[in-house]
Protein backbone atom coordinates (compact mmCIF):
# COMPACT_ATOMS: atom_id res chain seq x y z
CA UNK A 1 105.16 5.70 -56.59
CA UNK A 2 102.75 4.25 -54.02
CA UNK A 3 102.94 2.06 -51.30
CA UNK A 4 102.08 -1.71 -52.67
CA UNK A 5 99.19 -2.73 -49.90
CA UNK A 6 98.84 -7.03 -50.08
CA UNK A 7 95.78 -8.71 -49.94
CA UNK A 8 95.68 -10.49 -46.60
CA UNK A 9 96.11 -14.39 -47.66
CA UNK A 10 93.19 -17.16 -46.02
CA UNK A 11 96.06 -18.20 -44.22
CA UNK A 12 97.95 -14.90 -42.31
CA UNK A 13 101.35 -16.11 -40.84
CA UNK A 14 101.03 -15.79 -36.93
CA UNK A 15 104.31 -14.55 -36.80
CA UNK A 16 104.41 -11.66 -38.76
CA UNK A 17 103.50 -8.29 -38.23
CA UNK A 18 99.78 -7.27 -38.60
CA UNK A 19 99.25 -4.00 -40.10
CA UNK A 20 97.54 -2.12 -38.07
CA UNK A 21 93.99 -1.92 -39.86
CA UNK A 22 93.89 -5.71 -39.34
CA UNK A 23 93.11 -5.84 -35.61
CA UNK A 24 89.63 -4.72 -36.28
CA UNK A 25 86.88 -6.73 -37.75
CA UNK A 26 84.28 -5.53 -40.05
CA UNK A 27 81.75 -2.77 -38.85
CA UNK A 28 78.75 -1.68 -39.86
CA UNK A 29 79.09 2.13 -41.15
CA UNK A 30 76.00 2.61 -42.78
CA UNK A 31 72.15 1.02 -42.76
CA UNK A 32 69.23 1.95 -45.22
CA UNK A 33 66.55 0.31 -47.35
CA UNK A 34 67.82 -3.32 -46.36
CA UNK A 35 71.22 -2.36 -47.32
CA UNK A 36 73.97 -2.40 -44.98
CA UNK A 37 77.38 -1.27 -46.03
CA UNK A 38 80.55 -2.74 -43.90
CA UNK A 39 83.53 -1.53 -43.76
CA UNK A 40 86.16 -4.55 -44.15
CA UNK A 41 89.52 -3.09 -42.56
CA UNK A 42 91.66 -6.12 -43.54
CA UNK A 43 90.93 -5.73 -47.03
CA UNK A 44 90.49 -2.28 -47.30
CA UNK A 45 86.94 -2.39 -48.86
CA UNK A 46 83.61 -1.30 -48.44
CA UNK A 47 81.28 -3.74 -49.08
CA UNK A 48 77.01 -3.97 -49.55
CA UNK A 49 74.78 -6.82 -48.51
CA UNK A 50 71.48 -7.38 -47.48
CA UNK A 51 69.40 -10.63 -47.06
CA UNK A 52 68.93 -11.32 -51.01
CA UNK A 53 72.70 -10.29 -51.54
CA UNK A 54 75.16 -11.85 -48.57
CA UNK A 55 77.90 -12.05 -51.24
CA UNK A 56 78.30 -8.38 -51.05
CA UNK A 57 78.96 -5.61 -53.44
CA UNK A 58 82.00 -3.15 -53.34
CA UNK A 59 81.33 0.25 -52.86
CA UNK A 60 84.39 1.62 -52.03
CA UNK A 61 87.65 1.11 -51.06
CA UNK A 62 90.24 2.79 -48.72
CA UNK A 63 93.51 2.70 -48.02
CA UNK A 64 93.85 -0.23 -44.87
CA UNK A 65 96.83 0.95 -43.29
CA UNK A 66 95.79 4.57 -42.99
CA UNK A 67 94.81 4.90 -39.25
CA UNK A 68 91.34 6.84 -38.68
CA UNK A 69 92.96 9.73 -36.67
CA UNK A 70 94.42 10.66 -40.16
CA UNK A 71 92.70 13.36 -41.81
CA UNK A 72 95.07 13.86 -44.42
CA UNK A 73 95.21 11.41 -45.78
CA UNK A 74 91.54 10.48 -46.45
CA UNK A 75 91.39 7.42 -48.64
CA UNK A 76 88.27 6.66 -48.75
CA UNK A 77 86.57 6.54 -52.44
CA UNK A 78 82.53 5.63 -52.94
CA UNK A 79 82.18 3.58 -55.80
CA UNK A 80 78.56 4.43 -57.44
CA UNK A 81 78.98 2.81 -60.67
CA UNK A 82 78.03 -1.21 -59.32
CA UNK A 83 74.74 -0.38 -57.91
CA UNK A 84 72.81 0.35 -60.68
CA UNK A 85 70.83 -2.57 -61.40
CA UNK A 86 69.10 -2.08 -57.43
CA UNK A 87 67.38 0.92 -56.80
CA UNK A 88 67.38 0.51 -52.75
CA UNK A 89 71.27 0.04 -52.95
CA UNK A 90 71.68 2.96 -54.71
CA UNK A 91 69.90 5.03 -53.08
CA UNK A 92 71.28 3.59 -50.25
CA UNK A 93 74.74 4.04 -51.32
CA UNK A 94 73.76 7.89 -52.03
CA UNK A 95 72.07 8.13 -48.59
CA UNK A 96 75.74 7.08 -46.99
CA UNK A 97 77.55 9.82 -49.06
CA UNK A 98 75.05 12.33 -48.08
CA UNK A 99 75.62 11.23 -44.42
CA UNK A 100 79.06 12.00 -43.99
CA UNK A 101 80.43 8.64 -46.34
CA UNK A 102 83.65 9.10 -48.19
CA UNK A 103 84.64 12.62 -49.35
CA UNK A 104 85.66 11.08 -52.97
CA UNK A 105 83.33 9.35 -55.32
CA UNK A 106 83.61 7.91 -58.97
CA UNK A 107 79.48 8.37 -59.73
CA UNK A 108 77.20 6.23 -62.30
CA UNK A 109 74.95 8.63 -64.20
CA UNK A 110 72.17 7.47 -62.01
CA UNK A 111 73.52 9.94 -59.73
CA UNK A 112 73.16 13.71 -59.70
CA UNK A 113 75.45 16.43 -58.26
CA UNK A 114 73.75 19.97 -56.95
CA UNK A 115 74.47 22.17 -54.00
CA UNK A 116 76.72 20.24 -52.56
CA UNK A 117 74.08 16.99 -52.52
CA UNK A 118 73.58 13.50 -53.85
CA UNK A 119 70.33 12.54 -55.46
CA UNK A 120 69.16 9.68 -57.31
CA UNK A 121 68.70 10.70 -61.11
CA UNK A 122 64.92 10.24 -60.58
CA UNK A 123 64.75 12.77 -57.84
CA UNK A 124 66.78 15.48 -59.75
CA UNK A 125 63.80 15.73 -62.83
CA UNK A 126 62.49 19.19 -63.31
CA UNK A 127 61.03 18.94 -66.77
CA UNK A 128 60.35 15.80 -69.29
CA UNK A 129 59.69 16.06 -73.01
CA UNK A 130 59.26 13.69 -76.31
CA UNK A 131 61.16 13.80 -78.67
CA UNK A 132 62.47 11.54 -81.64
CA UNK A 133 60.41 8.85 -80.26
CA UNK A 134 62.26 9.20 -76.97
CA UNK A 135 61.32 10.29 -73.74
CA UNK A 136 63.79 13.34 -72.39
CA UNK A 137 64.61 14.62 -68.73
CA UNK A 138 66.02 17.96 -68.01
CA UNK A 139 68.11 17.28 -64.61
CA UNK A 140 68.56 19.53 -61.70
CA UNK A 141 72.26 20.13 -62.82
CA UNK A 142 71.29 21.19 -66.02
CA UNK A 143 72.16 18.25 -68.09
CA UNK A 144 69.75 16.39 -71.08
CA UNK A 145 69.59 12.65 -70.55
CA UNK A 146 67.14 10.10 -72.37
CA UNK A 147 65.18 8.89 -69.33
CA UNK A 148 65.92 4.80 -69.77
CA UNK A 149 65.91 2.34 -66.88
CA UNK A 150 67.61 1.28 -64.45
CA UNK A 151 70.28 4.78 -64.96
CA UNK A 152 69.76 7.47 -67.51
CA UNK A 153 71.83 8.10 -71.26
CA UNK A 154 73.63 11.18 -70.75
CA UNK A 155 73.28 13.58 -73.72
CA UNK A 156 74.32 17.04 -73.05
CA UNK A 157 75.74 18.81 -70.02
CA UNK A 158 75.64 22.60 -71.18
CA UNK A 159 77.55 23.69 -68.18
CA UNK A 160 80.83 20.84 -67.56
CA UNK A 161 83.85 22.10 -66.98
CA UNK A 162 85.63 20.58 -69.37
CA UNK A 163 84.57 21.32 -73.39
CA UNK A 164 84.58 17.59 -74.52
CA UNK A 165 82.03 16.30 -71.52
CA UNK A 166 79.21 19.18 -72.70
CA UNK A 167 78.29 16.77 -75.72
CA UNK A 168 78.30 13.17 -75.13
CA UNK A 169 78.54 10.42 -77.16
CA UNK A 170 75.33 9.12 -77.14
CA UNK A 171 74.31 12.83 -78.79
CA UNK A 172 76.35 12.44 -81.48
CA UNK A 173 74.66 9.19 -82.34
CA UNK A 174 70.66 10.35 -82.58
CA UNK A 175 69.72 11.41 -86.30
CA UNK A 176 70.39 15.12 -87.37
CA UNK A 177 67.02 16.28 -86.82
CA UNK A 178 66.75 14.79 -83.35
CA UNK A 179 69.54 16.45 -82.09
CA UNK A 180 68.55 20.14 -83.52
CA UNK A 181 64.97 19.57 -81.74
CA UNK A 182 67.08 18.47 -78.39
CA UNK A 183 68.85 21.30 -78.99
CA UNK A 184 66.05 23.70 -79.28
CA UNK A 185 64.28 22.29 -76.26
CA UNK A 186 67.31 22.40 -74.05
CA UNK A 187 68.10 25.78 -74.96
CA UNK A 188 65.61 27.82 -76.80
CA UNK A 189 67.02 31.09 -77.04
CA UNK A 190 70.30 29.95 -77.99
CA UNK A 191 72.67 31.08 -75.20
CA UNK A 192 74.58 27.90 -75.05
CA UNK A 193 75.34 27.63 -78.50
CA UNK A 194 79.07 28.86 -78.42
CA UNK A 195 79.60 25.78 -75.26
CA UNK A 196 78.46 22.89 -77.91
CA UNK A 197 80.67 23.91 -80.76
């Protein structure tokens, strides 16, 4: 079981024992669009602001009482899923990850994987199409999503690892002749027929 980490209270008691990732006060770790993400060592957070949004936004967290010098232990997890309703701060966010941020992230589906890159879903389009009334993008990975604002709907991902992730749920919900037409489109000679079933 892990290590139970409390939140420093408004109030810290003189005379106890700072850990030691509360000696340091928040630093800048990352700057980009009129984003800049701090890294709060007291509370173990990494937060977003910029001069429309001084409350901040959490994009990750780490572990405060791991000490920098200790590589094994890399804590540090990007949290991509909160940014989607501002394009700069995503892109932002993506930008830091690219840049040497944390090595773990939990992604929004505004964000696409390839060759060991981030990219905003936007900058990952190779092909569009209608169909069913809806307005389709074939992604750099590979994947079908319907192209909606501010983050994409995630239909198909021929090539996930894992059998239940290849069809999403949003697939399963367009009308039976929508998805064969999808399914033409996205793979017209039918070589990825035996990963949907």
């Amino acid at each position: 079981m892990g290590k139970i980490v409390p939140f420093p209270s408004p109030r810290p008691d003189k005379s106890a024992a700072k850990p030691a990732g509360q000696h340091h006060p928040p630093e800048t770790v990352f700057h980009d669009r009129g984003w800049r993400i701090l890294k709060l060592p007291s509370a173990g957070r990494f937060l977003a602001v910029s001069a429309y949004c001084r409350r901040g936004i959490e994009v990750g967290r780490f572990d405060p009482l791991a000490t920098s010098r200790d590589q094994h232990r890399r804590s540090e997890i990007a949290i991509l899923t909160r940014c989607v309703g501002d394009e700069r701060l995503a892109r932002c966010a993506i930008a830091w990850l690219n840049s040497g941020g944390p090595p773990n992230a939990i992604l929004g589906p505004f964000v696409v994987v390839t060759g060991g890159r981030y990219r905003y879903w936007r900058d990952a389009i190779i092909e569009v199409a209608a169909i069913g009334g809806k307005r389709l993008v074939r992604l750099i990975d590979g994947s079908i999503a319907i192209a909606r604002e501010p983050e994409p709907v995630p239909l198909l991902d021929l090539f996930a690892p894992l059998k239940e992730n290849r069809r999403r749920a949003a697939f399963d919900l367009l009308p039976r002749e929508t998805r064969a037409a999808i399914l033409r489109w996205a793979d017209p000679r039918g070589q990825f027929g035996a990963l949907l079933r």
